[in-house]
Every structure is written in structure tokens, then in C-alpha cells.
Protein backbone atom coordinates (compact mmCIF):
# COMPACT_ATOMS: atom_id res chain seq x y z
CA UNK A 1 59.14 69.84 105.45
CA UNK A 2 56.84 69.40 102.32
CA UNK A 3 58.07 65.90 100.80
CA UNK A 4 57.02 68.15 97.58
CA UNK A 5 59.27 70.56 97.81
CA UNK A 6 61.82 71.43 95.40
CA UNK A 7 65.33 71.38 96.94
CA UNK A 8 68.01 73.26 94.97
CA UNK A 9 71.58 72.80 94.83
CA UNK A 10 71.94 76.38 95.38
CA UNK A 11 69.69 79.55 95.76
CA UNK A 12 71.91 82.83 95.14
CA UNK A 13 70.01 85.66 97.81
CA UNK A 14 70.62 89.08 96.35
CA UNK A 15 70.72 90.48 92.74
CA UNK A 16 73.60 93.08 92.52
CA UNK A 17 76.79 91.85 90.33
CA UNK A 18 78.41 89.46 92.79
CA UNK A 19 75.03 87.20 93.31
CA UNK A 20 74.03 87.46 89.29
CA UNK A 21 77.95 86.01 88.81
CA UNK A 22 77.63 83.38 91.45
CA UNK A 23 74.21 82.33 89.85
CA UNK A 24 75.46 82.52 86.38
CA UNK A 25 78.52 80.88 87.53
CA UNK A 26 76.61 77.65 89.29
CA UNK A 27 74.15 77.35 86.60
CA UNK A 28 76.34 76.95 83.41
CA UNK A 29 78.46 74.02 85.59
CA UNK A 30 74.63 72.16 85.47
CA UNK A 31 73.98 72.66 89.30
CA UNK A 32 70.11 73.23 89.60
CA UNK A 33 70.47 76.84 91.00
CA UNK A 34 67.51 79.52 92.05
CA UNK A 35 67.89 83.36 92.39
CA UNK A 36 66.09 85.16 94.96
CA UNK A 37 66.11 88.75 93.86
CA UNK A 38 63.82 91.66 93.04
CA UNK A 39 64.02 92.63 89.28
CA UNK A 40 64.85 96.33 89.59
CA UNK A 41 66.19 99.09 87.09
CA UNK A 42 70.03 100.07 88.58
CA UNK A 43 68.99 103.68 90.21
CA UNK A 44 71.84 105.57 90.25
CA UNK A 45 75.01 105.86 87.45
CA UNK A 46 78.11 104.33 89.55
CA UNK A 47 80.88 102.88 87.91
CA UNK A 48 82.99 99.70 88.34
CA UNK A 49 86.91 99.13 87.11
CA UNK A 50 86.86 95.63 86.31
CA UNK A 51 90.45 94.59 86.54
CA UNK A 52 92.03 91.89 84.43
CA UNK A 53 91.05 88.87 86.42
CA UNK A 54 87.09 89.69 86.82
CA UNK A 55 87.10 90.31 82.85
CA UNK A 56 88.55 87.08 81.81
CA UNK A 57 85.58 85.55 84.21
CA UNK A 58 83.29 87.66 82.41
CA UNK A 59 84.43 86.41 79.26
CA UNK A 60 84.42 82.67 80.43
CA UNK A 61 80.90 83.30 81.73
CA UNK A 62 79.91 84.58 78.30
CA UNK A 63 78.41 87.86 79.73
CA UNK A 64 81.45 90.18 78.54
CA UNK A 65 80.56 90.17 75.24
CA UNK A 66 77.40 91.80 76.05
CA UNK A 67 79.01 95.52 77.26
CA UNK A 68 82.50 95.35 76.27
CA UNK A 69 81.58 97.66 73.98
CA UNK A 70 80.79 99.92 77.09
CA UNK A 71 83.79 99.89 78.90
CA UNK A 72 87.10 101.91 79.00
CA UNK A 73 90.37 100.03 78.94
CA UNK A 74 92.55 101.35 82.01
CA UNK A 75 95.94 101.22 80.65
CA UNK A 76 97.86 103.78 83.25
CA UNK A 77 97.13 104.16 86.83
CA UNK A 78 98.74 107.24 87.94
CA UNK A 79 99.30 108.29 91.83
CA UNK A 80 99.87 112.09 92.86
CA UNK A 81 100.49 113.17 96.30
CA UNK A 82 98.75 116.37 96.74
CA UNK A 83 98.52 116.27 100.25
CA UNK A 84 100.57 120.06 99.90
CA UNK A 85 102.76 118.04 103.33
CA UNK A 86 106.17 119.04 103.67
CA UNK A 87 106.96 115.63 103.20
CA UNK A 88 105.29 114.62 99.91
CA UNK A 89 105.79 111.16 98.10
CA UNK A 90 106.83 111.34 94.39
CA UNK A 91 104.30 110.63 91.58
CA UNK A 92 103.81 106.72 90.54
CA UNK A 93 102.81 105.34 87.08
CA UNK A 94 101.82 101.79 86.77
CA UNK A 95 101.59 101.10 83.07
CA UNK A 96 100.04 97.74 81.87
CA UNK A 97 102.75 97.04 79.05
CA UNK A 98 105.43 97.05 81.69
CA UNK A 99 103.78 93.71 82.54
CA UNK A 100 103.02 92.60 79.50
CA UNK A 101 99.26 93.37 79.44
CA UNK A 102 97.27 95.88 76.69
CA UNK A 103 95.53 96.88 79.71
CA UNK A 104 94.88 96.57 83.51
CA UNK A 105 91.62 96.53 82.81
CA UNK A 106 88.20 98.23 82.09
CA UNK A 107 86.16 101.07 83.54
CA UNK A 108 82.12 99.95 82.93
CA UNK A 109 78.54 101.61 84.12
CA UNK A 110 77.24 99.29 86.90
CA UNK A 111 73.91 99.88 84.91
CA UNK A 112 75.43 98.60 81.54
CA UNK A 113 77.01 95.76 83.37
CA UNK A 114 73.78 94.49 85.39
CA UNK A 115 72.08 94.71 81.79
CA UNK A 116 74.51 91.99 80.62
CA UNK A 117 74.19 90.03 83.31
CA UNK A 118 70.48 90.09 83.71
CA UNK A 119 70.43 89.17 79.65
CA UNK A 120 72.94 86.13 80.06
CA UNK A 121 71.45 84.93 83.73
CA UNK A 122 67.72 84.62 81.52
CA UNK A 123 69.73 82.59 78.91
CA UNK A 124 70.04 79.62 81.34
CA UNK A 125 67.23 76.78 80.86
CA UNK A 126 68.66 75.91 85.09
CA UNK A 127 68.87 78.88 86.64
CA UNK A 128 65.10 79.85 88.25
CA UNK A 129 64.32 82.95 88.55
CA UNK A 130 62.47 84.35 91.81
CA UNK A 131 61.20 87.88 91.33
CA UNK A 132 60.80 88.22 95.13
CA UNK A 133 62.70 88.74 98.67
CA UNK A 134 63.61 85.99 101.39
CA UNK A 135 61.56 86.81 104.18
CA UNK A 136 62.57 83.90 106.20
CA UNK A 137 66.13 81.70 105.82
CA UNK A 138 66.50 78.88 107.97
CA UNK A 139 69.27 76.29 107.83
CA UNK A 140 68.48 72.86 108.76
CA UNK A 141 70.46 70.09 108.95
CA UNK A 142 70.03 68.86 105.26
CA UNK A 143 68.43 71.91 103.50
CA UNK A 144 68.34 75.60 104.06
CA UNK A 145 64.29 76.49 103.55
CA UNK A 146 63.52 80.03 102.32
CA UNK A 147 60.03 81.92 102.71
CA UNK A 148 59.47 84.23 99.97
CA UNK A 149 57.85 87.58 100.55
CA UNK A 150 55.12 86.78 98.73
CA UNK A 151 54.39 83.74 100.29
CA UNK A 152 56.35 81.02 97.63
CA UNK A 153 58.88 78.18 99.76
CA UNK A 154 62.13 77.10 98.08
CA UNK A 155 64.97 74.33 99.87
CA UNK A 156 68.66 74.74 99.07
CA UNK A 157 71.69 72.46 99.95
CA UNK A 158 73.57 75.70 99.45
CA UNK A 159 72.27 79.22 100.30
CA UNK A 160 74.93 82.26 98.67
CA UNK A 161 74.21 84.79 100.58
CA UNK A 162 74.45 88.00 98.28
CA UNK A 163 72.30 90.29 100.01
CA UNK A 164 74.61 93.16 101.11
CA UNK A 165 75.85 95.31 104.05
CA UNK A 166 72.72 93.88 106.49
CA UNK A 167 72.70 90.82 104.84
CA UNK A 168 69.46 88.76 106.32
CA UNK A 169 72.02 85.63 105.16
CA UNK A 170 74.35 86.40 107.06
CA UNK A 171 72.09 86.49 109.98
CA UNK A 172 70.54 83.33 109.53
CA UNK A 173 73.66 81.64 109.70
CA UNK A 174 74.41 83.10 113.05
CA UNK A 175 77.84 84.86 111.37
CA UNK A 176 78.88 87.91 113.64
CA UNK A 177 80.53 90.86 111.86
CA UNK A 178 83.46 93.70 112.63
CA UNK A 179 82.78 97.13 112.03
CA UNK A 180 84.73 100.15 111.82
CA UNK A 181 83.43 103.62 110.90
CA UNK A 182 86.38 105.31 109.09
CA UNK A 183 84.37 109.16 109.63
CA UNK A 184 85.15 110.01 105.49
CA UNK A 185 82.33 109.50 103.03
CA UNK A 186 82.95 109.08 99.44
CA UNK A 187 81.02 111.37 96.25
CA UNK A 188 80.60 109.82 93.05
CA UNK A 189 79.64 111.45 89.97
CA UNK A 190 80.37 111.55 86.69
CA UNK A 191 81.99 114.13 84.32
CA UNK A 192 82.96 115.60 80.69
CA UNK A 193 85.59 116.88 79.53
CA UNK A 194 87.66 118.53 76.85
CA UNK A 195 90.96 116.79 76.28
CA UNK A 196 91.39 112.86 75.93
CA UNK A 197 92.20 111.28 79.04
CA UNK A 198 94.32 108.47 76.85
CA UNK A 199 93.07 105.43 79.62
CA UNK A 200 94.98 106.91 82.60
CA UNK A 201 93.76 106.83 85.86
CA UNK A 202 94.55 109.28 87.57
CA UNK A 203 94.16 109.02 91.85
CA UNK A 204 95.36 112.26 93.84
CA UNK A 205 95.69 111.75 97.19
CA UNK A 206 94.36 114.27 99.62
CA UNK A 207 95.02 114.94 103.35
CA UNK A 208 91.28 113.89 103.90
CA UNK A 209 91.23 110.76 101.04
CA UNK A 210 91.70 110.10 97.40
CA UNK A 211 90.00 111.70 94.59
CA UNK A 212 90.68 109.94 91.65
CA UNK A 213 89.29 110.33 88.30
CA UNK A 214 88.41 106.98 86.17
CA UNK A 215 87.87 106.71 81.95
CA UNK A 216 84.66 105.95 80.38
CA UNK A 217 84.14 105.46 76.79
CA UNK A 218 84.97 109.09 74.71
CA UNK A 219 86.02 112.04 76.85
CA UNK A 220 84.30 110.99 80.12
CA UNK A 221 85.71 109.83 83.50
CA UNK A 222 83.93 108.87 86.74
CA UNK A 223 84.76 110.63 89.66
CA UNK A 224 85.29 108.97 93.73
CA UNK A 225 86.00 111.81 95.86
CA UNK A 226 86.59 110.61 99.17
CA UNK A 227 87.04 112.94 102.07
CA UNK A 228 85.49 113.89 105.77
CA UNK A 229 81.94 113.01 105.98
CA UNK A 230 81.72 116.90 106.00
CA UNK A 231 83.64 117.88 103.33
CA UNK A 232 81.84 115.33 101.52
CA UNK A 233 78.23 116.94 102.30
CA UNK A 234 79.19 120.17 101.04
CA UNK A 235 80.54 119.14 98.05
CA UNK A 236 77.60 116.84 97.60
CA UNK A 237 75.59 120.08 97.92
CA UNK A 238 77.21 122.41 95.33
CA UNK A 239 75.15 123.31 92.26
CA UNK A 240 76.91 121.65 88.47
CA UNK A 241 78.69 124.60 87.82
CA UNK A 242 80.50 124.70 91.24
CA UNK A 243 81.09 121.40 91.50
CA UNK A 244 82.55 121.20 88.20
CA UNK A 245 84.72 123.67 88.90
CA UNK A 246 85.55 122.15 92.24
CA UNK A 247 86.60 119.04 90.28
CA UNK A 248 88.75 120.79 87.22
CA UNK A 249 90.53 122.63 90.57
CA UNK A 250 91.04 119.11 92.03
CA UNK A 251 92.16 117.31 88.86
CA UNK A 252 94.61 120.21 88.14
CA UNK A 253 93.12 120.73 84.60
CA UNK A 254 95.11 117.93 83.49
CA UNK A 255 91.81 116.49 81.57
CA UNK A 256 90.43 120.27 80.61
CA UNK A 257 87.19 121.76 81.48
CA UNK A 258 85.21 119.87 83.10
CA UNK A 259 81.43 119.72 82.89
CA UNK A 260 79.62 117.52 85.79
CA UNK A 261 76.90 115.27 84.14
CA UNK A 262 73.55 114.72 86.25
CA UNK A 263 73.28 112.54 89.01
CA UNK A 264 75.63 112.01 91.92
CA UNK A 265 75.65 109.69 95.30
CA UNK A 266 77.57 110.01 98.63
CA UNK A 267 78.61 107.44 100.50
CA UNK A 268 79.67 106.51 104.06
CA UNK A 269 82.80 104.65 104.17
CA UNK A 270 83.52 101.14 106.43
CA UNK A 271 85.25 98.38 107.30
CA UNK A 272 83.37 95.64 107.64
CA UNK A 273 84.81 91.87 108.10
CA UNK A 274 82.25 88.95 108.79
CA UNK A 275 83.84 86.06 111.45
CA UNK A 276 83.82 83.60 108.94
CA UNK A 277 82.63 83.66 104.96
CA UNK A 278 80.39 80.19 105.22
CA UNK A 279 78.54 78.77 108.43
CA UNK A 280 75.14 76.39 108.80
CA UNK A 281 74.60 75.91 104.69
CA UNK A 282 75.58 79.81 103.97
CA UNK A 283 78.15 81.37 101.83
CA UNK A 284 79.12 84.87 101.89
CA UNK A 285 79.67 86.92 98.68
CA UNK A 286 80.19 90.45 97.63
CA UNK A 287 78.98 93.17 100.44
CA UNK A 288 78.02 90.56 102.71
CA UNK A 289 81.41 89.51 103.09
CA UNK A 290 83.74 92.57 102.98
CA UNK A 291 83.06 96.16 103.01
CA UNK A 292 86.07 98.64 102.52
CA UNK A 293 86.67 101.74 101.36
CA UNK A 294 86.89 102.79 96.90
CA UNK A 295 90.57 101.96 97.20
CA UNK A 296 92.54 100.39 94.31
CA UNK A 297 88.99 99.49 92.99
CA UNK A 298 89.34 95.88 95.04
CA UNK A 299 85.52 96.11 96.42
CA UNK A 300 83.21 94.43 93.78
CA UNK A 301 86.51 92.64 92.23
CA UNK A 302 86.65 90.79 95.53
CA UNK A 303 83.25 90.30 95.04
CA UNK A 304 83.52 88.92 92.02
CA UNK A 305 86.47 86.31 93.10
CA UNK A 306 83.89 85.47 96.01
CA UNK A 307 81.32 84.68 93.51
CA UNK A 308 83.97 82.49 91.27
CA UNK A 309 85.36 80.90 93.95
CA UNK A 310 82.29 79.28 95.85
CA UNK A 311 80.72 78.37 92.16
CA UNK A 312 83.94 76.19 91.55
CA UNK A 313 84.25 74.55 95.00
CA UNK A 314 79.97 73.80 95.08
CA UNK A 315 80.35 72.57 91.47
CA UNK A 316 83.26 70.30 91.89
CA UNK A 317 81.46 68.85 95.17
CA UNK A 318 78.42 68.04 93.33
CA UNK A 319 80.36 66.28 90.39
CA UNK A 320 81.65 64.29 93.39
CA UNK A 321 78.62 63.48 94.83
CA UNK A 322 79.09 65.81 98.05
CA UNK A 323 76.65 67.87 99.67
CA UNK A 324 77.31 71.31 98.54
CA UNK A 325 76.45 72.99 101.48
CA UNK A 326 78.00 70.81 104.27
CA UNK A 327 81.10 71.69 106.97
CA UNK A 328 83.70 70.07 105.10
CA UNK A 329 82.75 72.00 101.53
CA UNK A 330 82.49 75.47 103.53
CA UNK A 331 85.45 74.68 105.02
CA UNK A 332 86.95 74.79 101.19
CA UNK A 333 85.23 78.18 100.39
CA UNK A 334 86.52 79.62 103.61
CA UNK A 335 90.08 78.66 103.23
CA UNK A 336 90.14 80.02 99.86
CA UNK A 337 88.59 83.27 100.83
CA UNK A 338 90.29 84.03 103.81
CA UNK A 339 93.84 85.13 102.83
CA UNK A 340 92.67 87.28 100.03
CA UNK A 341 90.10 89.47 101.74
CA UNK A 342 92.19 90.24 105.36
CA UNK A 343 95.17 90.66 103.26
CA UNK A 344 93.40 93.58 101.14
CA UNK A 345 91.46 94.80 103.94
CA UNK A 346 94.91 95.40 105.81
CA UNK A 347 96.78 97.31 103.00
CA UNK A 348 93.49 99.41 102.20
CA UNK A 349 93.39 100.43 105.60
CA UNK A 350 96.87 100.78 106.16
CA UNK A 351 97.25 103.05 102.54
CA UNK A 352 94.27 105.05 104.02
CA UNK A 353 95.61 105.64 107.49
CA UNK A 354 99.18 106.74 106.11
CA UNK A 355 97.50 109.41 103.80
CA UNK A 356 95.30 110.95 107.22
CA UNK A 357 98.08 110.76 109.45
CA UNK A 358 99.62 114.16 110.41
CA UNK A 359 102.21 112.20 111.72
CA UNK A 360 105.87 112.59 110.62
CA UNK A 361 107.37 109.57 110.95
CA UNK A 362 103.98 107.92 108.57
CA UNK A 363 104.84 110.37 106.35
CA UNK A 364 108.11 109.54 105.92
CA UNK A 365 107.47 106.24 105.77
CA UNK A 366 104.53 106.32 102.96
CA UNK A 367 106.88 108.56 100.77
CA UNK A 368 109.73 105.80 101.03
CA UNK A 369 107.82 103.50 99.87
CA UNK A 370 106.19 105.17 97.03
CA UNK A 371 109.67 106.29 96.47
CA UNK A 372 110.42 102.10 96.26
CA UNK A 373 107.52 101.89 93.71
CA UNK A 374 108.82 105.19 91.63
CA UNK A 375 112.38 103.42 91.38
CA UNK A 376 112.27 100.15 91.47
CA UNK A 377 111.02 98.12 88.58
CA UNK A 378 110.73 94.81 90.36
CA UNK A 379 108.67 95.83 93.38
CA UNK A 380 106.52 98.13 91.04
CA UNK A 381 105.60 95.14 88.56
CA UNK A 382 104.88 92.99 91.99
CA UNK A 383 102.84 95.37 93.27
CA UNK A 384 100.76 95.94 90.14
CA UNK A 385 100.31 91.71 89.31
CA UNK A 386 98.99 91.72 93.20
CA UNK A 387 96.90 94.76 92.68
CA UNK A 388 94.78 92.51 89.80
CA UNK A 389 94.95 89.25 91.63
CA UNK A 390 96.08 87.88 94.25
CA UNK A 391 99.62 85.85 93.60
CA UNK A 392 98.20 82.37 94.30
CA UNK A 393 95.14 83.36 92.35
CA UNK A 394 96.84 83.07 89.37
CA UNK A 395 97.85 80.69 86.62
CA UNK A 396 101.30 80.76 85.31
């Protein structure tokens, strides 16, 4: 290696929301931090609920205040079996004020959100900025050394790998991956509409997925309508007016005529769980380590905990004088990861399997429980404090 060369304390691979926080999130603690990513206008008009937890780190990280004023608080979270089943679970409202809270959280553009975090990640005299791709990653035994695209070399104690669903991080660190196609693909669009949806969230549940319709600022919602890969393509292939009158149908007029607004983007739907979240001077974040189904909006929330978790461990190493990226600091970001992601992978899938199944005794069994949830204020309020962070997450 080139005695020249500048080694980082950490180089964040991948620009998308969780590697921008984990970058931010280094570089404000003083680590001497690069970002490898392409600078790239946000293509398509996907939105992100931001529950309670991911806010307040937006807010610590000073980036909130830059789209707040984009956002829809989510006060209600509503569940409706409309599965049309003989055995059907009762409705379920999770209001925020039950547990003390003004509201669960927000509903934000991904575009207005990368904005922000672009604008705060430029504010940051140690955070480098490489407008490029890793074309090479290769851990060593005291620096991970990364060969641009267009030709630059950086050295990292720490790489965060950030870089998605095929993440090239993730393959340099030799880290093998589970995957399970789940066959339903999921539509997201956005709409209009003609009576106030009041910051209810509103999920129906379908015998081929959710559907559930999301505030944005005024009378808007987003829309994830998950269903068979099939069902999915020919909704995906309906003109505006049919598709808005697909969705007023599915919403059961409850927010009024509906108008679809342009754009719209369909989705497979996986789940996808690395066999360990660090390995060789690697951290995994966001889409590189967890993939699961627009569920209880956990994906880019976990992503986000990822993100806040491996910036605190590397930081406090390096105020200790530890190597950021060795065995015994991954160890610290794997144990804290762990428990949270297989525990949420496990109820997504399970809460997804129990709506498909045609069979009776599932049935049965998912309406009892939502029953539990209807009727019974303690399991309810536990259910909805685990929903926005894990238990041992939190600070009492």
C-alpha cells in the first residue's frame, strides 16, 4: 500500500438514507469519515413513515429541521380485515395519545428527505465527499482499500457497507445471505383526495397482502398495494382513471374520490437476512442487511437504527483508542443488531403468512389475536411502543 495514502476512520459505500445517516452520524462525533456515492436526483416519488425513534435521530443529527415541514404526522394507525373470510378479525386502532405521544410519527417524500440529508451531509468540514462508485473493496488486515470507478484509491479502518440488495460490501467481506421469494409484489403510488384523512393510517388487509393508504401533507396519502406478483402487474398497468377508481373501491371511499397523481413503481417482495451484519472491516446497513416486505413501515426505520447504531459503537471505539473496524468492535455492532432485525423479520413474516393462509385454524388464530389487540389496553399499548422501537432500544 501507498505510505501516502489517506486512511479513513470510516468510508460509508452507498448514498440512499441509511448510508447519508451513518455518514452524517460518524462525521459530527469527529471521526474522519468518506462517502462513496454517486450524486443522483431521487427518480421516482416513494414515501417513508418515519416513526418516532428515527425522527428524534433526525432531529439530533440536525437534518429534521430541513423537511419537517414536509412530512405528515401519523397519529392513528388503523387495521381492517377485508379479507371477505368467514372468519374475519375485528378492526384495530392504535392511537398515539393512548401512549402518551402527539404522534407515532411522520409520513415524508424519500425525495424531500434525501434533499435534507444531502444539504446537512455538505455542512460537515470531515465528511469527504466521493462523487463516484467502489469498483474494488478489499479488506486487509489493518485497512479496507477501495478502487474508485474512476480510478481515485481511498483506505478505511471501517468500511459501512450501504450499497443495497447486491451489495458489492457485502461481498467483499465474504458475508453469505438468505433469500426467500414471497411471489407478491408491492405498487406504490401516490393519490388525492377529497375529504381530510385527519393523520390516520389506514392498512386493509387483503387475502393476497395489505393495501394501506399513508398521509402526506394536505389531502394526499401514499399508497403500498401489495398483492400477487400478478395482480400487481395489472394493476400496475391500468390507465389514472382506472386505477383511481381501483383505489377509492379498495379504500372503501372512506377518504373520497380519489385522483391518482403521476408516477408509480412495482416492486418484488423478499426476505433477505445476511449471516452476520459485520465481517473482515465491514458493516452492514440498510438494504444490505435486511430486506422484508412494506409491513408496519419497519424497512428503512431498521435502516436507520443500523446506521445509529454502528456510528455510536465506531465513535465510542475511536474515543478509546480502538480500531474501529476490528473483531472485537464488530462483534459490538453485531450483538446490537441481531435481536432487533430476526425478531422483526419473524413477526413480518409471520403477520404476512397468517393473512395468505386459507387455512382455518391461522385464521382463527390471527383474529384472536387481533381480537387481544381490539380489547385489551395493555397488550395494545405494548404492541404499539414495540412497533416504534424495539423495548431495549429505548430510554426510560
Amino acid at each position: 500500500m501507498d505510505n501516502a495514502l489517506e486512511i479513513y476512520d470510516a468510508a460509508v459505500i452507498g448514498g440512499g438514507p441509511a448510508g447519508l445517516t451513518a455518514a452524517i452520524a460518524l462525521a459530527i462525533t469527529g471521526a474522519k469519515t468518506a462517502l462513496l456515492a454517486r450524486r443522483a436526483p431521487y427518480a421516482d416519488n416513494r414515501t417513508t413513515a418515519l416513526l418516532g425513534a428515527s425522527t428524534d435521530l433526525l432531529e439530533r443529527l440536525d437534518v429534521w429541521p430541513l423537511c419537517h415541514d414536509k412530512a405528515a404526522a401519523l397519529r392513528t394507525m388503523r387495521l381492517v380485515d377485508d379479507t371477505g373470510r368467514l372468519i374475519r378479525a375485528p378492526e384495530v386502532r392504535f392511537t398515539s395519545d393512548e401512549i402518551g405521544l402527539e404522534q407515532f410519527g411522520y409520513n415524508i417524500d424519500n425525495r424531500s428527505l434525501m434533499v435534507a440529508l444531502e444539504a446537512r451531509a455538505a455542512e460537515l468540514s470531515n465528511l469527504t465527499r466521493f462523487d463516484d462508485e467502489a469498483a474494488t473493496i478489499d479488506p486487509q488486515d489493518a485497512s479496507v482499500i477501495i478502487h474508485t470507478a474512476d480510478g481515485e484509491q481511498l483506505a478505511a479502518r471501517l468500511v459501512i457497507g450501504a450499497d443495497g440488495r447486491r451489495s458489492p460490501s457485502r461481498t467483499a467481506a465474504g458475508i453469505g445471505i438468505s433469500h426467500r421469494d414471497l411471489h407478491q409484489s408491492a405498487l406504490t403510488f401516490n393519490i388525492s383526495h377529497s375529504r381530510p384523512h385527519n393523520g390516520i393510517s389506514t392498512e386493509f388487509h387483503t387475502p393476497q397482502g395489505p393495501c394501506v393508504f399513508v398521509p402526506l401533507p394536505g389531502n394526499r396519502c401514499s399508497v403500498v398495494w401489495v398483492s400477487t406478483t400478478r395482480e400487481a402487474e395489472r394493476l400496475m398497468s391500468l390507465g389514472d382513471d382506472e386505477l383511481s377508481d381501483a383505489a377509492e373501491r379498495q379504500s372503501h371511499s372512506i377518504l373520497g374520490r380519489v385522483e391518482v397523481e403521476g408516477g408509480r413503481n412495482l416492486f418484488p417482495l423478499a426476505i433477505e437476512r445476511p449471516d452476520k451484519f459485520a465481517s473482515h472491516r465491514v458493516a452492514l446497513v440498510g438494504e444490505s442487511a435486511h430486506v422484508l416486505p412494506p409491513i408496519g413501515a419497519q424497512g428503512l426505520n431498521m435502516g436507520l437504527r443500523d446506521a445509529a447504531d454502528i456510528a455510536d459503537i465506531a465513535s465510542n471505539a475511536i474515543s478509546l483508542g480502538e480500531d474501529p473496524g476490528s473483531p472485537a468492535v464488530l462483534a459490538r455492532y453485531q450483538s446490537a443488531r441481531r435481536a432487533d432485525v430476526v425478531s422483526r423479520l419473524i413477526a413480518i413474516d409471520v403477520a404476512n403468512r397468517s393473512l395468505l393462509s386459507d387455512f382455518i385454524g391461522l385464521q382463527s388464530l390471527r383474529a384472536a389475536g387481533m381480537h387481544l389487540l381490539a380489547s385489551f389496553g395493555p397488550l395494545r399499548r405494548l404492541a404499539m411502543r414495540e412497533g416504534l422501537a424495539p423495548s431495549w432500544k429505548r430510554v426510560s
